[in-house]
Structure formats: structure tokens, C-alpha cells
N, C-alpha and C. Protein backbone atom coordinates (compact mmCIF):
# COMPACT_ATOMS: atom_id res chain seq x y z
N UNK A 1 85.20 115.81 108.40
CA UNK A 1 86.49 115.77 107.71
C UNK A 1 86.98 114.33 107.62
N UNK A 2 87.90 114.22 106.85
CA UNK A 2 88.05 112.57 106.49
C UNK A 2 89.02 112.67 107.51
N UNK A 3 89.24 111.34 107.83
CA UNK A 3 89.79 110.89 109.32
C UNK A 3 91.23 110.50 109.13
N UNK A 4 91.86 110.54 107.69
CA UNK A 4 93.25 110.51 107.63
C UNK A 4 93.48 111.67 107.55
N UNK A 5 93.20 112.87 106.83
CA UNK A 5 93.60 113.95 106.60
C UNK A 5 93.79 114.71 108.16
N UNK A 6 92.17 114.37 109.17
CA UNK A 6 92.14 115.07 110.30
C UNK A 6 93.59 114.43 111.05
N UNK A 7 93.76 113.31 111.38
CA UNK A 7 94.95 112.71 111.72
C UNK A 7 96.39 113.64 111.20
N UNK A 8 96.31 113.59 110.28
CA UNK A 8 97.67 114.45 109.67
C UNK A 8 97.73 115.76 110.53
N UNK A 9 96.20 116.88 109.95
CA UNK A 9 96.50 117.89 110.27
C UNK A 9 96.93 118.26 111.79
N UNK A 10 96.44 116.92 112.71
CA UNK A 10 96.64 117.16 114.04
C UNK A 10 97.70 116.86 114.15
N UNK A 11 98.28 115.56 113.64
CA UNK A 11 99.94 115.28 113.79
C UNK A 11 101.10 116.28 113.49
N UNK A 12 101.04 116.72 111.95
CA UNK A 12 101.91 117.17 111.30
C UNK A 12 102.13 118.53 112.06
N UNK A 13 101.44 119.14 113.10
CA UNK A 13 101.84 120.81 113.62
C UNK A 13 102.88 120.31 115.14
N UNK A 14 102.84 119.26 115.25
CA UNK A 14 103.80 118.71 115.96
C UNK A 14 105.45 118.50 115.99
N UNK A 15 106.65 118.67 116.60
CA UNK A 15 108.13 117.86 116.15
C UNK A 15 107.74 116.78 116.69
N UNK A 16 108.47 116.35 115.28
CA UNK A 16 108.39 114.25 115.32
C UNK A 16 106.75 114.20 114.67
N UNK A 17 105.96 115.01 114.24
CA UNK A 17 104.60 114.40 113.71
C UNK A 17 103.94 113.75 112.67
N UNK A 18 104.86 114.25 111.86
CA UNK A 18 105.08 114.15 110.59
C UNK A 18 105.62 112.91 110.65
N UNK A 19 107.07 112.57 110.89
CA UNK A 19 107.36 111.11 111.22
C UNK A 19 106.65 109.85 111.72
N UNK A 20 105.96 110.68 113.06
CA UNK A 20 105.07 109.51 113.58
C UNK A 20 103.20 109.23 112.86
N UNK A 21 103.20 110.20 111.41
CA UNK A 21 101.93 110.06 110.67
C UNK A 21 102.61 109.08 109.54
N UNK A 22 104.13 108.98 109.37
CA UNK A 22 104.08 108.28 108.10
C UNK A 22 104.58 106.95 108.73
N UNK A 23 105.08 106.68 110.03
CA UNK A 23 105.28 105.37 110.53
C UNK A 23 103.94 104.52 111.02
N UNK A 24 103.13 105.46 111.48
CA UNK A 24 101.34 104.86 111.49
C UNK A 24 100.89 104.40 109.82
N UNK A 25 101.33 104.70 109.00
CA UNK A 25 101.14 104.69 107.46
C UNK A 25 101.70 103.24 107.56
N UNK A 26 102.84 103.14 107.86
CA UNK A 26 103.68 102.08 107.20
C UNK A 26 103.23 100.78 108.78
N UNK A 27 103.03 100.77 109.64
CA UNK A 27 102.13 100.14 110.24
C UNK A 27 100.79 99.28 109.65
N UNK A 28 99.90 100.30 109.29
CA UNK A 28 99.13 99.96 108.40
C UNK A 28 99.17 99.00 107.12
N UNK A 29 100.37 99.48 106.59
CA UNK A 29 100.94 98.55 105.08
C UNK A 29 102.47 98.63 105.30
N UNK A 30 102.89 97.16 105.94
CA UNK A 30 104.42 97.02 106.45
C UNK A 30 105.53 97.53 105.25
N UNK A 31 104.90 96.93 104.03
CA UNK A 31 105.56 96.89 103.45
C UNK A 31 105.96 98.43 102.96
N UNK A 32 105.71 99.78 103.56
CA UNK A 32 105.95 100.44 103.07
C UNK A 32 107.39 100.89 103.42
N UNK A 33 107.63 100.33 104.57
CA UNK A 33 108.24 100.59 105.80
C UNK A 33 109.95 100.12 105.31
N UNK A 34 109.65 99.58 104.33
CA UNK A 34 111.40 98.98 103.58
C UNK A 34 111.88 100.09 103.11
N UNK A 35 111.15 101.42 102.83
CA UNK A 35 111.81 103.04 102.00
C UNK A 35 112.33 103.99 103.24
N UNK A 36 111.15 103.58 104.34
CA UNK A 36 111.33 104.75 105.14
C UNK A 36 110.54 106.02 104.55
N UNK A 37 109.59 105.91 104.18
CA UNK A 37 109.05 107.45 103.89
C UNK A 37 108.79 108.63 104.80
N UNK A 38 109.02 109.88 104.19
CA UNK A 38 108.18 110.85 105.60
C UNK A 38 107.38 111.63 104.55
N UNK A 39 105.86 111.70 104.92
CA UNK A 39 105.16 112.60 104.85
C UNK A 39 105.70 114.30 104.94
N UNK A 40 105.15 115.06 103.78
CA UNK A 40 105.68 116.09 104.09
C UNK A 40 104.63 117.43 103.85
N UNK A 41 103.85 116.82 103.31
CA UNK A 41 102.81 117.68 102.67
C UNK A 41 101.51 116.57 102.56
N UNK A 42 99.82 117.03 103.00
CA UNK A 42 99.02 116.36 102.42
C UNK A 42 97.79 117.05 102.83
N UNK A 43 96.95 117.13 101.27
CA UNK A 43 95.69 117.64 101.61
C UNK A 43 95.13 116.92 100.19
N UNK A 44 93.56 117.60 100.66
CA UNK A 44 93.05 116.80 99.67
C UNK A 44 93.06 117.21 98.12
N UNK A 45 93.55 115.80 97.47
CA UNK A 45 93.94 116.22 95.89
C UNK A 45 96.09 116.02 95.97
N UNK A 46 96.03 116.31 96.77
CA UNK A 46 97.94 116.01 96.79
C UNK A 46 98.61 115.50 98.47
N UNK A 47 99.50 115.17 98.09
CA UNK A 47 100.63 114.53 98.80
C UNK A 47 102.01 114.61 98.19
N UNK A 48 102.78 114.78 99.50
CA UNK A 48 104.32 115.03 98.90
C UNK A 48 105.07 114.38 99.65
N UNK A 49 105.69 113.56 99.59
CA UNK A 49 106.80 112.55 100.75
C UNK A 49 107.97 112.35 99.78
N UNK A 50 109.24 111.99 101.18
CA UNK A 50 110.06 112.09 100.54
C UNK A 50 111.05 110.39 101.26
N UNK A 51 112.20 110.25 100.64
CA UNK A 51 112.50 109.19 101.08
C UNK A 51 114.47 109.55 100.98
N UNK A 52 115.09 109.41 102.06
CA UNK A 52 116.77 109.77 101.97
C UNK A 52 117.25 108.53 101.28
N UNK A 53 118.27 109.40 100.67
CA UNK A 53 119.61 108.51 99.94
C UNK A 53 120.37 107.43 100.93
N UNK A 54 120.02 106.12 100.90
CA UNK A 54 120.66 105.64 102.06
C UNK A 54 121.39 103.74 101.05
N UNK A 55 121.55 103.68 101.52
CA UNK A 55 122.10 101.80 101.17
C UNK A 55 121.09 101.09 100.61
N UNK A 56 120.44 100.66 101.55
CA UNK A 56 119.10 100.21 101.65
C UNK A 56 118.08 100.19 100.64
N UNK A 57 118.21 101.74 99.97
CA UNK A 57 116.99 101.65 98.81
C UNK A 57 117.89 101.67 97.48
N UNK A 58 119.00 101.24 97.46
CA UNK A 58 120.45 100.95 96.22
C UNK A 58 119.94 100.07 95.16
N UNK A 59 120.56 100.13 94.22
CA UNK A 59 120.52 99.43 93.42
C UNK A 59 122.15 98.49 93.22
N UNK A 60 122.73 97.76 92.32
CA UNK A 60 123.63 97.33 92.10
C UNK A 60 124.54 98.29 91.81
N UNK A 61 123.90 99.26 91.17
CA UNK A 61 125.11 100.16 90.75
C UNK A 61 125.01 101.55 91.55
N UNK A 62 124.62 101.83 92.53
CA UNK A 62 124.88 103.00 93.59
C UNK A 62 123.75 103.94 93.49
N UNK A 63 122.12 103.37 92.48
CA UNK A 63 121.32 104.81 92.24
C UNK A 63 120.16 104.07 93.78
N UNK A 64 119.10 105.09 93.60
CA UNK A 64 118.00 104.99 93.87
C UNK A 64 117.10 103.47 93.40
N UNK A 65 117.07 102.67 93.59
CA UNK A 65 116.61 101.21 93.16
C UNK A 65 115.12 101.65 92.88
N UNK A 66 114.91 100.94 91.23
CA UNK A 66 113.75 101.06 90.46
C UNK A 66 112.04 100.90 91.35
N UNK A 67 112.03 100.00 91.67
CA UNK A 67 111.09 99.70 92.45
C UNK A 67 111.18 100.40 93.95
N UNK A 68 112.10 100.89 94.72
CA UNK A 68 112.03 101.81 95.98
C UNK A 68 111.79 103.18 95.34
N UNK A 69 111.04 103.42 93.95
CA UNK A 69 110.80 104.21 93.89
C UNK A 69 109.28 104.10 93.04
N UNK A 70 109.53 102.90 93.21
CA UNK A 70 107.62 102.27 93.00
C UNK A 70 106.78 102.54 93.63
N UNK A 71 107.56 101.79 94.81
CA UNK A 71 106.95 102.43 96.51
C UNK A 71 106.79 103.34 96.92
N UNK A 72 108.02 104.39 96.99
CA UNK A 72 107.79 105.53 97.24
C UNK A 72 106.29 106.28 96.54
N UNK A 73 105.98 106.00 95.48
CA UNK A 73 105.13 106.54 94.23
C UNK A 73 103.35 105.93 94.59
N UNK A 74 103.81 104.60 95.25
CA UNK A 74 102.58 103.93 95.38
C UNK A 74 102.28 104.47 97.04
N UNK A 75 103.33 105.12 98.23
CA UNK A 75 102.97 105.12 99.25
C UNK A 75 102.46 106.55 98.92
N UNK A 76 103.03 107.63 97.85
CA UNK A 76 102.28 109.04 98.00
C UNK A 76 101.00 108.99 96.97
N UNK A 77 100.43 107.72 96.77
CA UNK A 77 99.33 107.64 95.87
C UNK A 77 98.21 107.13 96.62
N UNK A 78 98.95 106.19 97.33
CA UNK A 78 97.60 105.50 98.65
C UNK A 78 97.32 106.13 99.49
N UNK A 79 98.41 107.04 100.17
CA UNK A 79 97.73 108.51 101.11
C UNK A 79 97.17 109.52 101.01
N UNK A 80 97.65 109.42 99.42
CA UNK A 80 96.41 111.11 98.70
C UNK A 80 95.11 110.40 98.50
N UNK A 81 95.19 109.19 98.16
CA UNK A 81 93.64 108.91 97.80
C UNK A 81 92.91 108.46 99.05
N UNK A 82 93.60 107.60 100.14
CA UNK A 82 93.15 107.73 101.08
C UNK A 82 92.45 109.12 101.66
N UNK A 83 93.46 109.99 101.82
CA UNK A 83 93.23 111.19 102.00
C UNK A 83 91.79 112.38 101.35
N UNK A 84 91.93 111.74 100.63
CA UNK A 84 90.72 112.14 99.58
C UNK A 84 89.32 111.95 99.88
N UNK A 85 89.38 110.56 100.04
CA UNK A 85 88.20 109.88 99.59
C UNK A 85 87.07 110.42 100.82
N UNK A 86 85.35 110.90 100.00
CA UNK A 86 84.11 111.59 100.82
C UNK A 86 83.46 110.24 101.49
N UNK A 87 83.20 110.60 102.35
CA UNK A 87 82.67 109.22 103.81
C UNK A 87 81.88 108.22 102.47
N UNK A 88 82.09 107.58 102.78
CA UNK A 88 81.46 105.86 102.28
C UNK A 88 81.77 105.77 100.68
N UNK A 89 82.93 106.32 100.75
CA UNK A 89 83.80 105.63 99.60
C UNK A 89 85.11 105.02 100.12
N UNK A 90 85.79 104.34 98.74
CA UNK A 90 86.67 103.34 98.87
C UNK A 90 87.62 103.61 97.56
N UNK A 91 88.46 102.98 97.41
CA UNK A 91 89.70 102.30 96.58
C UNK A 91 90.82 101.28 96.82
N UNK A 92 91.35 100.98 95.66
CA UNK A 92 92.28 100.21 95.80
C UNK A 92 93.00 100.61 94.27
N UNK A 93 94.29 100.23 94.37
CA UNK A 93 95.21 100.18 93.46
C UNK A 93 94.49 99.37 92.24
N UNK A 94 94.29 99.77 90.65
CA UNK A 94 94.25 98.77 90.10
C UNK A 94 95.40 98.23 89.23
N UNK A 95 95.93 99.46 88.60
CA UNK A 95 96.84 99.50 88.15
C UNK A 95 98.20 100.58 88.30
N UNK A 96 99.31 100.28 87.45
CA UNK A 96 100.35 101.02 87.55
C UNK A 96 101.37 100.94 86.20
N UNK A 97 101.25 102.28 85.60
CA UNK A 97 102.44 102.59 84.86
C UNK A 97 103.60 103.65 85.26
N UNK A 98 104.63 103.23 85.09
CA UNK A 98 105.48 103.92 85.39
C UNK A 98 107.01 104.14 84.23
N UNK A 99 107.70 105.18 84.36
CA UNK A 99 108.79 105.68 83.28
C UNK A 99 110.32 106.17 84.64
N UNK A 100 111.27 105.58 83.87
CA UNK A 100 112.54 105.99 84.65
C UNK A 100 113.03 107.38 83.88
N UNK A 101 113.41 108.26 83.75
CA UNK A 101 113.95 108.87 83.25
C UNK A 101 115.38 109.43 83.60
N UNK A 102 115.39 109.43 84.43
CA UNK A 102 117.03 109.54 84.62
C UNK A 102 117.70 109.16 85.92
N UNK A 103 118.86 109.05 85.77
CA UNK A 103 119.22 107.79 87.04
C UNK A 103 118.95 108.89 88.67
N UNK A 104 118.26 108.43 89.24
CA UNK A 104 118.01 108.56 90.67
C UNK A 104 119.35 108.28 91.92
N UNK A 105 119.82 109.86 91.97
CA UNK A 105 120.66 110.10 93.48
C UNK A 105 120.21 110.54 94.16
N UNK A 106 121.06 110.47 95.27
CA UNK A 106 120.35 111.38 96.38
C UNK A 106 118.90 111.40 96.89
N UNK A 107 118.32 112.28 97.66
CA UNK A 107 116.98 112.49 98.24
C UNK A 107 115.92 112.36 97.33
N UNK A 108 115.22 111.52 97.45
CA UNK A 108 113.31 111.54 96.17
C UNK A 108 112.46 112.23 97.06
N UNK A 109 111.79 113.30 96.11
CA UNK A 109 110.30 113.58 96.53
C UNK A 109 110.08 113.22 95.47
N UNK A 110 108.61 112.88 96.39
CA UNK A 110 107.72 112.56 95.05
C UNK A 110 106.40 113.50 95.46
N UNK A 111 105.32 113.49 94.31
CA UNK A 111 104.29 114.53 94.65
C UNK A 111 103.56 113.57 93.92
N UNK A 112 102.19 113.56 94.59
CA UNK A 112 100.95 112.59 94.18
C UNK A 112 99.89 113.70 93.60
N UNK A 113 99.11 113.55 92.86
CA UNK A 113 97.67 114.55 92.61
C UNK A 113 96.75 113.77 92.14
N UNK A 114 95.85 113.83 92.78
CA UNK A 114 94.40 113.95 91.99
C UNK A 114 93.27 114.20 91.83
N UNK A 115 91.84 113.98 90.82
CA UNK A 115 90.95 115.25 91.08
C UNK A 115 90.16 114.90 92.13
N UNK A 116 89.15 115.54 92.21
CA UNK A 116 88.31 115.54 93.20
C UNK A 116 87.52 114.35 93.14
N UNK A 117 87.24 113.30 94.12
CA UNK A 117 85.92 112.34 93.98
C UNK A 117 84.84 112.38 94.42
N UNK A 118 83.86 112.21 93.18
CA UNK A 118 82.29 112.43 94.05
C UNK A 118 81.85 111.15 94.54
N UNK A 119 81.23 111.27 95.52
CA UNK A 119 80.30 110.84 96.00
C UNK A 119 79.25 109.62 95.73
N UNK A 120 79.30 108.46 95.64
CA UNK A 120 78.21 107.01 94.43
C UNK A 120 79.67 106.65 93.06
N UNK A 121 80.53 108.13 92.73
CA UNK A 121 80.91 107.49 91.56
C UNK A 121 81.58 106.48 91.30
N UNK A 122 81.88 105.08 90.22
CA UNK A 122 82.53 104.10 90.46
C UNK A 122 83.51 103.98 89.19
N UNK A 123 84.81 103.49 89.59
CA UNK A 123 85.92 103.03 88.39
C UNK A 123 86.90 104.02 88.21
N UNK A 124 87.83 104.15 87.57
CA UNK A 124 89.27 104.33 87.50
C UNK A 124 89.39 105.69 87.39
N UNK A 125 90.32 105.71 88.50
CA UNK A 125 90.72 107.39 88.89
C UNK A 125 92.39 107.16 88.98
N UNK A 126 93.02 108.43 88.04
CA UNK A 126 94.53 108.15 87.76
C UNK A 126 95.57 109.66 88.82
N UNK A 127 95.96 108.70 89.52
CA UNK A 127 96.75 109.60 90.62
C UNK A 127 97.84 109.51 89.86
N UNK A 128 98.65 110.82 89.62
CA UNK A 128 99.55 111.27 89.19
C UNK A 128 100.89 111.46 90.00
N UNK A 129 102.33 110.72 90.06
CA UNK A 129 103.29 111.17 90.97
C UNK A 129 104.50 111.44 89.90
N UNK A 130 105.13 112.28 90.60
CA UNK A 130 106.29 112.81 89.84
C UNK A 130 107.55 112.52 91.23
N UNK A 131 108.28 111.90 90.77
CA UNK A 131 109.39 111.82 91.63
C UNK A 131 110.79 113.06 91.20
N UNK A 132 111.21 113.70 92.30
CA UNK A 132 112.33 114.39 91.89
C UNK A 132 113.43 114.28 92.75
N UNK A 133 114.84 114.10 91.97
CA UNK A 133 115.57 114.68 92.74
C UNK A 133 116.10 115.89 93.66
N UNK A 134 117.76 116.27 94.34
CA UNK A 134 117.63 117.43 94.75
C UNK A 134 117.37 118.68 94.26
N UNK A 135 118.01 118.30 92.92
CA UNK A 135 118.14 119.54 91.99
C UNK A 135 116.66 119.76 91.11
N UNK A 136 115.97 118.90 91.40
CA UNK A 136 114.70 119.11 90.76
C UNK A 136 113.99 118.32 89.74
N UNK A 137 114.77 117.43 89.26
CA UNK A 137 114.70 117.05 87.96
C UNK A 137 114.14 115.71 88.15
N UNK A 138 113.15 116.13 87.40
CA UNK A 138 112.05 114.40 87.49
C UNK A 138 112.64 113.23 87.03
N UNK A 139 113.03 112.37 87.49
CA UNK A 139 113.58 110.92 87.77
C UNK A 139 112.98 110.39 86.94
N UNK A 140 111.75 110.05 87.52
CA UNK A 140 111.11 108.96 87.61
C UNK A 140 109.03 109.47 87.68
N UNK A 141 108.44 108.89 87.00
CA UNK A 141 106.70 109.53 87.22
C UNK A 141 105.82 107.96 87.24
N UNK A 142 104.71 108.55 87.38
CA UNK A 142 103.65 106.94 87.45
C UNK A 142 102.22 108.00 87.54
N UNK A 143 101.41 106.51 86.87
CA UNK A 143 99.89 106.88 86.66
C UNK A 143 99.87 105.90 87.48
N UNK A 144 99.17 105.54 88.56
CA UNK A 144 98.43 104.86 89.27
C UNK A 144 96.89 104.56 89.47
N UNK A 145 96.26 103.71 88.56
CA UNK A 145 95.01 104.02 88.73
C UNK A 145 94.26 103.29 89.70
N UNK A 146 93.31 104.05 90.27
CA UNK A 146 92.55 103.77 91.81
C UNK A 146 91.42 103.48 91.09
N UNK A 147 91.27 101.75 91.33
CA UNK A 147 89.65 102.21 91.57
C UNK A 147 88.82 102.72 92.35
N UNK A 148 87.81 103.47 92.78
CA UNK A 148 87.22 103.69 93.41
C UNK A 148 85.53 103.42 93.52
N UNK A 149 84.66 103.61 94.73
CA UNK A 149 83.81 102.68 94.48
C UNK A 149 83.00 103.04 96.40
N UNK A 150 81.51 102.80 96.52
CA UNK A 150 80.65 102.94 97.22
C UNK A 150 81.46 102.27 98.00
N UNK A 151 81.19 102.07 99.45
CA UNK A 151 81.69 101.17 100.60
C UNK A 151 80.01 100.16 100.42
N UNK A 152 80.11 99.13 100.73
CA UNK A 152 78.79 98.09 100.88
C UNK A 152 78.39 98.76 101.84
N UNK A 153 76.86 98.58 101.59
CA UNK A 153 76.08 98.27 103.22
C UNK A 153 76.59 97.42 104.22
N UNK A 154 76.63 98.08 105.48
CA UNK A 154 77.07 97.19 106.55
C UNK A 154 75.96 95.89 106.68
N UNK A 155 76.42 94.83 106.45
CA UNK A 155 75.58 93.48 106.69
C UNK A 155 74.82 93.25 107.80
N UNK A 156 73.79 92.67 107.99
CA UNK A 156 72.93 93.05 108.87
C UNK A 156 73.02 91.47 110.28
């Protein structure tokens, strides 16, 4: 089993596990750690995290700030694909489009998806997130595309 997902599933049946799988996250990549995310959901092919209405992720005018919801989008895109990926593969972010659609209050989930990866295959895989508010209504979305790609031979 892939070794983030096993991590989760052992964390997340825990109180406080869930918290302490998405603060090991943001450990990993500090910078995630400016939203505060929590993991709330993750298996392979999706992820769902969410991030509270607080000061901090504001904008000038009192919403959800454009880019703390970049993050949010890019932290439930790097854990699903993390999450994903079959032993001796890899990715990285290559790109990112993203759409605001309506002003962002209150609590974001966001939900990541994507398909399945085989095994040798190489180049652009598009993780899908939809951000919503409380009431449901998609904010904010992004294509994120992963490259993905063999891990090298270990050097000798």
C-alpha cells in the first residue's frame, strides 16, 4: 500500500488524527501551513480538506483571499496525487489553472480527483479541485496538472 495513504488510514481512525496527518503534511511543505488545512477525506483518486473562516486567510475586503484558496487547492492536489501514486512513481506540479466564481465566506472544502496512474507512464495528469462553500456552492475550481514520471534508478 502506498505509504501516505497507509499513514492516513492509520492516523485518521484516531481523535486529533486527522489533524496530526495534515500538520505532518504541512511539515513536509511549510508553506502549506499559512491556511491551516485539515484533511478530511483521502483515498486513492480523491481528497477532501477543508480550511476555517478566520483573519488570516482575508482578503482586503473580508472574503476568503484568492490565493489561500490556491493553496488550499494545491494542498488537496499534492495529497491525492501523492496519495495515488504505484511504488516507483513520482510527480510534481507543472501547472495551474484556476476560476473564482463567487466571492468566498466562511468554511472552504475543497475536493481533489483524479484517474488512476499506471505504472512506467510519463507526462501530464490533471487533478481536478472544486472548492465549496457552507452552503455548497462552488467558489472557486482548478486543473492542476501533475507531471508524473518513473522514479530514477537508485545511483550506484
Amino acid at each position: 500500500m502506498n505509504p501516505t495513504l497507509k499513514m492516513w488510514q492509520r492516523l485518521s481512525r484516531y481523535p486529533g488524527g486527522k489533524r496530526l496527518f495534515s500538520r505532518a503534511i504541512c511539515v513536509k511543505a511549510p508553506y502549506f501551513g499559512s491556511i491551516k488545512p485539515l484533511m478530511t477525506v483521502l483515498e486513492t483518486g480523491k481528497a477532501v480538506a477543508e480550511i476555517k473562516d478566520r483573519r488570516a486567510v482575508h482578503n482586503h475586503i473580508g472574503s476568503v483571499h484568492a490565493i489561500a484558496l490556491c493553496n488550499l487547492a494545491e494542498f488537496c492536489a499534492g495529497v491525492v496525487s501523492e496519495a495515488s501514486m504505484p511504488p516507483g512513481m513520482r510527480w510534481i506540479p507543472a501547472g495551474m489553472t484556476v476560476r473564482y466564481l463567487a466571492r468566498a465566506e466562511g468554511k472552504m472544502v475543497a475536493e481533489a480527483t483524479m484517474r488512476e496512474i499506471i505504472v512506467g507512464e510519463k507526462g501530464a495528469v490533471p487533478v481536478m479541485v472544486e472548492v465549496k462553500d457552507q452552503a455548497g456552492l462552488v467558489v472557486f475550481d482548478a486543473c492542476i496538472e501533475m507531471h508524473i514520471s518513473p522514479k530514477p534508478a537508485p545511483k550506484k
